[in-house]
N, C-alpha and C. Protein backbone atom coordinates (compact mmCIF):
# COMPACT_ATOMS: atom_id res chain seq x y z
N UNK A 1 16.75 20.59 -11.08
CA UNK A 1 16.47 19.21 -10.76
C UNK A 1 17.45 18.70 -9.72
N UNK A 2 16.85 17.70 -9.00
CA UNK A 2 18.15 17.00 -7.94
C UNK A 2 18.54 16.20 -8.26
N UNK A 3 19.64 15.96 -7.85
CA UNK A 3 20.36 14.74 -8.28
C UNK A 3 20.03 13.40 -6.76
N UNK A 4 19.34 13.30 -6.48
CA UNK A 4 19.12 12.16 -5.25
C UNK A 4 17.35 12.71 -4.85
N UNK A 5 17.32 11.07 -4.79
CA UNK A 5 15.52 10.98 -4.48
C UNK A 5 15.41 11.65 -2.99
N UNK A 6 14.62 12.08 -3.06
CA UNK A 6 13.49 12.33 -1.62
C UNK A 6 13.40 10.71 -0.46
N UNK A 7 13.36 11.28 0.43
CA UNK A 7 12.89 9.70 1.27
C UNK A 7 11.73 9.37 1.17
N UNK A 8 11.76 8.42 1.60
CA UNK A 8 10.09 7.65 1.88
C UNK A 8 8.54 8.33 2.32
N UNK A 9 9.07 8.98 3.89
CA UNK A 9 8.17 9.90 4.58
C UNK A 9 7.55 10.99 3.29
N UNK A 10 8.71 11.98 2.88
CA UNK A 10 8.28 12.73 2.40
C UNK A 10 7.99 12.11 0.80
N UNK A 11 8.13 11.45 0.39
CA UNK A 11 7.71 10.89 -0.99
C UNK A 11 5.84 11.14 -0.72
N UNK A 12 6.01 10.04 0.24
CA UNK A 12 4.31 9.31 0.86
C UNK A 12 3.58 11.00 0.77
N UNK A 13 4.36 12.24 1.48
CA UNK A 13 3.09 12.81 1.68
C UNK A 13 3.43 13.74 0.05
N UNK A 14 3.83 14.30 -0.36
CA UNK A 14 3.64 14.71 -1.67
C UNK A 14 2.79 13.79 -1.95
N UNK A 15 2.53 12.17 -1.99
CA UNK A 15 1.47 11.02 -3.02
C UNK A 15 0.13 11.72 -2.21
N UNK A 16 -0.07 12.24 -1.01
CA UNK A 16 -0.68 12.31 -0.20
C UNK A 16 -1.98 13.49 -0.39
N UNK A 17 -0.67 14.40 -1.09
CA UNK A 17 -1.15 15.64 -1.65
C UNK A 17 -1.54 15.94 -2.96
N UNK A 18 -1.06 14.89 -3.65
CA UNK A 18 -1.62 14.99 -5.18
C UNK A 18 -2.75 14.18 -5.09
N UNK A 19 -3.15 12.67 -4.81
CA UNK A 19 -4.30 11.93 -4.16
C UNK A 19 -5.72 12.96 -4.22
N UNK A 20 -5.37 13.76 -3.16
CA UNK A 20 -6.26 14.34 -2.70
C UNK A 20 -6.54 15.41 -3.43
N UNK A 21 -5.53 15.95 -4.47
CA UNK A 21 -5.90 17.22 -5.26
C UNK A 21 -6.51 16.56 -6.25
N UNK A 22 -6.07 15.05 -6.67
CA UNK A 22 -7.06 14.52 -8.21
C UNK A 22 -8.44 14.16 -7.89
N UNK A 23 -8.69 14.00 -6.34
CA UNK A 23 -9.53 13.60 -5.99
C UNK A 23 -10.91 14.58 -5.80
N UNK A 24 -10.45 15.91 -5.88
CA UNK A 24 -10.92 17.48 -5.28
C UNK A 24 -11.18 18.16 -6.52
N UNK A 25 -10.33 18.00 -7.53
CA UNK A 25 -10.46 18.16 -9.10
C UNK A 25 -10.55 17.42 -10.24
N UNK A 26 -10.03 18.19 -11.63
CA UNK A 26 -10.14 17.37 -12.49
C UNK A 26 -9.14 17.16 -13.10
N UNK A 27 -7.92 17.42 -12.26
CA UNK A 27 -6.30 17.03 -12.75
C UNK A 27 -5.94 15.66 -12.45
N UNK A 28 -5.21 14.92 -13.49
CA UNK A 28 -4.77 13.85 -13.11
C UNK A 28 -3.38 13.45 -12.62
N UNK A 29 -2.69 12.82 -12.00
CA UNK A 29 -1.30 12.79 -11.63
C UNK A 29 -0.97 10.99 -11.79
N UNK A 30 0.25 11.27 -12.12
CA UNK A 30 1.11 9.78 -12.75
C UNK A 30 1.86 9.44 -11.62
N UNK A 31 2.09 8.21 -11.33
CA UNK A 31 2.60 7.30 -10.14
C UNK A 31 3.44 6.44 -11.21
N UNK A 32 4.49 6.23 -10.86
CA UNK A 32 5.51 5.40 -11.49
C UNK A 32 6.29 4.42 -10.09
N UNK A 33 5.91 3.10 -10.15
CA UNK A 33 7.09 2.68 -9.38
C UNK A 33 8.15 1.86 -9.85
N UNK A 34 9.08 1.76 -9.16
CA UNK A 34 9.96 0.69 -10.23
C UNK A 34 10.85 0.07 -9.24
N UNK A 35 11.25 -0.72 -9.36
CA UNK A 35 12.05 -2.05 -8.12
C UNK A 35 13.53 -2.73 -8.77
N UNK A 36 14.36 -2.39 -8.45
CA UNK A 36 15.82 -2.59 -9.10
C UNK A 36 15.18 -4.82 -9.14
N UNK A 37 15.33 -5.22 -10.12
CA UNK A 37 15.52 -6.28 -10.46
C UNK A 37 16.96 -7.03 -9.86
N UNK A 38 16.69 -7.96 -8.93
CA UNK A 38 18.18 -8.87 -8.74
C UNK A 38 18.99 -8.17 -7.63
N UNK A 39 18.56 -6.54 -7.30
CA UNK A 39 19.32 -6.20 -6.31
C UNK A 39 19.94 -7.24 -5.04
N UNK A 40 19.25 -7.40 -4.49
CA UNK A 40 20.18 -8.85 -3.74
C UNK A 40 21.26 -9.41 -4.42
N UNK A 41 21.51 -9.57 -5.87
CA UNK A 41 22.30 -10.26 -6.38
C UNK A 41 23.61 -9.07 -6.36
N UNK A 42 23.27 -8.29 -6.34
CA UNK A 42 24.17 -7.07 -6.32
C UNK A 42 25.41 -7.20 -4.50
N UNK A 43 24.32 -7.14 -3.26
CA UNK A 43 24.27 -7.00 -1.91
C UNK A 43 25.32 -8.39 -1.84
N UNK A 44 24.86 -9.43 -2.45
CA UNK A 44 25.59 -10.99 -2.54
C UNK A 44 26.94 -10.99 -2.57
N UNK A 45 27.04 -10.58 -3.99
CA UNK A 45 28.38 -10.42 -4.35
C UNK A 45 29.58 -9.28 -4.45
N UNK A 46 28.27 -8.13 -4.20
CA UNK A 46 29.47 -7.47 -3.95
C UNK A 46 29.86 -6.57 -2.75
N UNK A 47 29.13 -7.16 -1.65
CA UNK A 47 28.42 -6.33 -0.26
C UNK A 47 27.71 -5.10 -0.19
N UNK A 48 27.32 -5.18 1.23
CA UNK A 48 26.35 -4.02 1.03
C UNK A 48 26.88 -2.96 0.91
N UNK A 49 28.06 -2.29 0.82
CA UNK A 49 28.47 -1.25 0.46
C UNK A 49 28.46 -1.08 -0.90
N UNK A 50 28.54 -2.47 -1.84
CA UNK A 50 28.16 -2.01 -3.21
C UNK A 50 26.79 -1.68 -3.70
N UNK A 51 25.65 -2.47 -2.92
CA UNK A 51 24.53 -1.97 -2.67
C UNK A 51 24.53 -0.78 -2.61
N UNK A 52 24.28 -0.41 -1.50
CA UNK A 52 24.54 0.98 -0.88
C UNK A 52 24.68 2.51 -2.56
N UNK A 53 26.24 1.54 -3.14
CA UNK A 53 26.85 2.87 -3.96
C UNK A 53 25.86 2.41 -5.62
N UNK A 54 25.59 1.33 -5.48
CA UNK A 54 24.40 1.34 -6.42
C UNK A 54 23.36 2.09 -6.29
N UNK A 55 22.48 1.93 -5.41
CA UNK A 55 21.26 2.78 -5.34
C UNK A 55 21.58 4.00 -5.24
N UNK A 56 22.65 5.05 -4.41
CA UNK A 56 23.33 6.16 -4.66
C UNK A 56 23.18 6.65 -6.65
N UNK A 57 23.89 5.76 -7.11
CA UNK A 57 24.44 5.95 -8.61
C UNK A 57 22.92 5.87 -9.01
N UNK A 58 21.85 5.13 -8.95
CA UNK A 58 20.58 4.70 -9.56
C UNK A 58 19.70 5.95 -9.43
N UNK A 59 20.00 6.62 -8.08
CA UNK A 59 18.74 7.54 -7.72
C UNK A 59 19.52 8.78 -8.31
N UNK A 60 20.60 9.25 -8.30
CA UNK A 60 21.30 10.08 -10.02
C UNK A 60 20.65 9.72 -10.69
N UNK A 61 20.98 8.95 -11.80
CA UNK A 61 20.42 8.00 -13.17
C UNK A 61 19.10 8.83 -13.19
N UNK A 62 18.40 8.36 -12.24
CA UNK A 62 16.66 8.27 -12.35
C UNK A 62 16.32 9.89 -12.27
N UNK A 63 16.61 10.67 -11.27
CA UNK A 63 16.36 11.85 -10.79
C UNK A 63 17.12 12.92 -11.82
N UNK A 64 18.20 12.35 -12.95
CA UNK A 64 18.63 13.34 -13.74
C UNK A 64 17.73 13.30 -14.93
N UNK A 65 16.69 12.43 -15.13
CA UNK A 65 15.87 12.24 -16.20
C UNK A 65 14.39 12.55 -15.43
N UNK A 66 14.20 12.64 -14.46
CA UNK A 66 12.78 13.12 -14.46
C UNK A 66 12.68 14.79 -14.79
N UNK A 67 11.96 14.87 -15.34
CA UNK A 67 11.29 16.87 -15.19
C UNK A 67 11.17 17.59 -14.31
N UNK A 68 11.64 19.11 -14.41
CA UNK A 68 11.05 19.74 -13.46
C UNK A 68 10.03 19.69 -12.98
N UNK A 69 9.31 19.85 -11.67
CA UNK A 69 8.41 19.43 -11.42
C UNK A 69 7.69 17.76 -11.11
N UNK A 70 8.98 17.00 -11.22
CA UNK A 70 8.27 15.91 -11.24
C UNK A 70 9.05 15.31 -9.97
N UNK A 71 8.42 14.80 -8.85
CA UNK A 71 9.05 14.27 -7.84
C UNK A 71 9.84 12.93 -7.73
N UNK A 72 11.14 12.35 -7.47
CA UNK A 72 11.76 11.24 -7.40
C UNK A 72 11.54 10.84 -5.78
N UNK A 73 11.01 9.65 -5.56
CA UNK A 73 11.49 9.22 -4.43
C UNK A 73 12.02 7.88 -3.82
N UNK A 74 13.07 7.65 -2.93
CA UNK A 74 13.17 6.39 -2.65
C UNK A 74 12.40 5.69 -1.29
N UNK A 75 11.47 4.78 -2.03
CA UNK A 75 10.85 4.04 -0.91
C UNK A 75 11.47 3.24 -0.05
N UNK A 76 12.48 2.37 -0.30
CA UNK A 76 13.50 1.56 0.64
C UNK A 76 14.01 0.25 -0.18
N UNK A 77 15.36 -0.20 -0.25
CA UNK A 77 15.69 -1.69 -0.50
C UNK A 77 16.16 -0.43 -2.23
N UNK A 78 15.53 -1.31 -3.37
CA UNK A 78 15.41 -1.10 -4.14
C UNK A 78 14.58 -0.70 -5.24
N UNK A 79 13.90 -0.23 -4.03
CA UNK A 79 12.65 0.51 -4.87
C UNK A 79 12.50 2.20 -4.79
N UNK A 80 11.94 2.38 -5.92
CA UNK A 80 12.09 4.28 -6.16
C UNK A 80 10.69 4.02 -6.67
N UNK A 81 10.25 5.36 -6.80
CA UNK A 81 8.83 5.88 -7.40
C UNK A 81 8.97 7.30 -7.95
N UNK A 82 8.32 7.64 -8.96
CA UNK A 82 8.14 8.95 -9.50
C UNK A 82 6.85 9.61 -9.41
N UNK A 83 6.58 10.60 -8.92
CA UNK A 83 5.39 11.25 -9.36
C UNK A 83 5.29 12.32 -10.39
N UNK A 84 4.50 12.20 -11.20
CA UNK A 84 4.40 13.15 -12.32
C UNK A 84 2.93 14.37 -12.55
N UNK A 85 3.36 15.03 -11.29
CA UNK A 85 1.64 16.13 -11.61
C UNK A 85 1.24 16.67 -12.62
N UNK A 86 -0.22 16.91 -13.11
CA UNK A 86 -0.44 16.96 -13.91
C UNK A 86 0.00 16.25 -15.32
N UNK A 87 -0.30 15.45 -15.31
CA UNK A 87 0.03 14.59 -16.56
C UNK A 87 -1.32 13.50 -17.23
N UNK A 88 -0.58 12.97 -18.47
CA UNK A 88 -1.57 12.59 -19.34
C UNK A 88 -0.91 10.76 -19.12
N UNK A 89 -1.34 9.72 -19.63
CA UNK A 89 -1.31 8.51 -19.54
C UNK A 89 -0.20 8.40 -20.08
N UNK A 90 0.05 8.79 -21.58
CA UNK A 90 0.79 8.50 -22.40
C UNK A 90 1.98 9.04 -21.80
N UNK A 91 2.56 10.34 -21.32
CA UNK A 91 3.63 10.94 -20.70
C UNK A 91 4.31 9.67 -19.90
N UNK A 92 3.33 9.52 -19.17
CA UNK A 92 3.63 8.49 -18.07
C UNK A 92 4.03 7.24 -18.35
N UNK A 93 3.34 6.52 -19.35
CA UNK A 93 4.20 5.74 -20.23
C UNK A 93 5.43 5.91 -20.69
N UNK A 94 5.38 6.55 -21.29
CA UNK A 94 6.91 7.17 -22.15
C UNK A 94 8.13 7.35 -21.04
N UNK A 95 7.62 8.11 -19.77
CA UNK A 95 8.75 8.36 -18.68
C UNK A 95 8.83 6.78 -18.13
N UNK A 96 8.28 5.50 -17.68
CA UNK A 96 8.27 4.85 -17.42
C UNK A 96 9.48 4.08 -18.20
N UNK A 97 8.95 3.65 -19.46
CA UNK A 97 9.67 2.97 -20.33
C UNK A 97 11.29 3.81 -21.26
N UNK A 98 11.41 5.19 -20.91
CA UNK A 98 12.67 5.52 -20.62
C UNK A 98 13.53 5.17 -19.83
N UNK A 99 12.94 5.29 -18.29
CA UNK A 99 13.62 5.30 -17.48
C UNK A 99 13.79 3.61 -17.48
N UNK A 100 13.43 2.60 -17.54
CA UNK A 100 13.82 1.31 -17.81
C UNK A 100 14.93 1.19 -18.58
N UNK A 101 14.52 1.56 -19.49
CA UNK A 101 15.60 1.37 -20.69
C UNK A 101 17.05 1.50 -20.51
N UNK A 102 16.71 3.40 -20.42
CA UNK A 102 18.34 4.26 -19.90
C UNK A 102 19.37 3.08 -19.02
N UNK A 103 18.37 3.02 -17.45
CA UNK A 103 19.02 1.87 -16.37
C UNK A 103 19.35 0.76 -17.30
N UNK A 104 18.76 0.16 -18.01
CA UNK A 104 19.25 -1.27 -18.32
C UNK A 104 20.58 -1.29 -19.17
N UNK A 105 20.43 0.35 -20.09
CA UNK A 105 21.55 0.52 -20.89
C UNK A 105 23.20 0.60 -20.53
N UNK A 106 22.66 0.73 -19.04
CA UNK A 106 24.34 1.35 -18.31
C UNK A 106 24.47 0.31 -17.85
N UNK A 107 25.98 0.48 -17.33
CA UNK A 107 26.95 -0.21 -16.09
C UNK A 107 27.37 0.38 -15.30
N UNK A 108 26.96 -0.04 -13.98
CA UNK A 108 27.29 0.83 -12.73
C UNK A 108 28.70 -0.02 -12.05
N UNK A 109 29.61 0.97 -11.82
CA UNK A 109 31.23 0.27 -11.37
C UNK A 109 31.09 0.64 -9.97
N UNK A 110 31.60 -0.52 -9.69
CA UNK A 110 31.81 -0.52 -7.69
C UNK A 110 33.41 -1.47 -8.10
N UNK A 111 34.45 -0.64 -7.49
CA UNK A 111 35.55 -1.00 -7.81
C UNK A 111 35.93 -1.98 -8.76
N UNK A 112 36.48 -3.01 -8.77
CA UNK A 112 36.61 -3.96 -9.76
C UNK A 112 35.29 -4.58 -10.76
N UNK A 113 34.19 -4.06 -10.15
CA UNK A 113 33.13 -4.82 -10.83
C UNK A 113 32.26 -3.95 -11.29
N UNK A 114 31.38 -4.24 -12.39
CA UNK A 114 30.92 -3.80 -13.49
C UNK A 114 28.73 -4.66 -13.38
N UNK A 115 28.53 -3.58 -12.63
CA UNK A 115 26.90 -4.45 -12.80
C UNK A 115 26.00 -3.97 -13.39
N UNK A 116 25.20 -4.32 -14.28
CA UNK A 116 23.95 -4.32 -15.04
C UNK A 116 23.01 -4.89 -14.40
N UNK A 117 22.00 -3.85 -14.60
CA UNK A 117 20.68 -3.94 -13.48
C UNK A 117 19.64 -3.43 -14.61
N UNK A 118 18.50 -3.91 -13.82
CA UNK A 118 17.43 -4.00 -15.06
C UNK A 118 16.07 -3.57 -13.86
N UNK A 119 14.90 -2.50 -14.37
CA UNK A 119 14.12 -2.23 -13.34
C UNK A 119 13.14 -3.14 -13.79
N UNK A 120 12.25 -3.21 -13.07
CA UNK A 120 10.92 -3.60 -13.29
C UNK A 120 9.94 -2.16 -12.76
N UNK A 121 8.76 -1.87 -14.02
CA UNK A 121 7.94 -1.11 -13.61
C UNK A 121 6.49 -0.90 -13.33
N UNK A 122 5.86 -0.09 -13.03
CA UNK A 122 4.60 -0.49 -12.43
C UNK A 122 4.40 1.25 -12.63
N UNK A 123 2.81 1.41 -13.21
CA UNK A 123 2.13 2.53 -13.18
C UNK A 123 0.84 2.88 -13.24
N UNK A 124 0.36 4.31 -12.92
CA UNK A 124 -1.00 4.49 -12.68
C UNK A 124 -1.25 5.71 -12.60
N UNK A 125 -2.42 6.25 -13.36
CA UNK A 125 -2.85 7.82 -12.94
C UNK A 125 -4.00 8.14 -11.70
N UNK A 126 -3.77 8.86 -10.96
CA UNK A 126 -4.44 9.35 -9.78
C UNK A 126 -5.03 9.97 -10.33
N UNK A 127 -6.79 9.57 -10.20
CA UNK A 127 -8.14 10.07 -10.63
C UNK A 127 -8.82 11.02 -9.95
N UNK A 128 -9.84 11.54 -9.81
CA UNK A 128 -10.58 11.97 -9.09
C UNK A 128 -11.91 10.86 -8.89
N UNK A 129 -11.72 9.67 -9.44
CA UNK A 129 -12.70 8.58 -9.79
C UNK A 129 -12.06 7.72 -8.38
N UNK A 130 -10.88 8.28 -7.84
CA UNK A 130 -9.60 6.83 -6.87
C UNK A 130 -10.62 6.63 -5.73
């Protein structure tokens, strides 16, 4: 597993390539997105370099809990997405509402300061019905 998301470009075309395989078959694939909550509040107070070593520390966090096989990527700002091939609804649930949790459970340190961040998530299985 990696420890740091994929970029954007290549996130998009892996979505690009599973899309089109649920679409061609009868496998389904899980889309997870999730959006750091308050990040600005982070960038505010503690500059963008604490930004910066947040989303660093976040895309660890996130990418040490997804599965083999399961793609992490960062879309930009504070947003990441997971893809999960081959998967069932419920999986996708369950990885969703982990990975919330875990994040909300920690504190990420940028020198003197101590921030708690909370995701917001969003999900969906890629049909062959899309």
């Amino acid at each position: 597993m990696t420890t740091s998301a994929i970029q954007r470009n290549e996130f998009f075309s892996q979505l690009r390539l599973l899309a089109n395989d649920a679409l061609h078959s009868t496998r389904q694939h899980g889309l997870i997105l999730l959006d750091v909550d308050a990040f600005r509040f982070v960038n505010a107070s503690g500059g963008v370099q604490a930004g910066d070593y947040l989303i660093e520390q976040l895309s660890a966090c996130l990418c040490e809990q997804v599965k083999q096989g399961h793609i992490c990527g960062r879309l930009g700002g504070g947003c990441f997405a997971i893809l999960l091939p081959n998967t069932e609804y419920r999986d996708v649930v369950e990885m969703a509402s982990g990975l919330v949790e875990s994040v909300s459970s920690r504190e990420f340190l940028w020198q003197e300061s101590a921030f708690s961040v909370s995701l917001s998530a969003g999900l969906t299985l890629l049909l062959d019905s899309d």
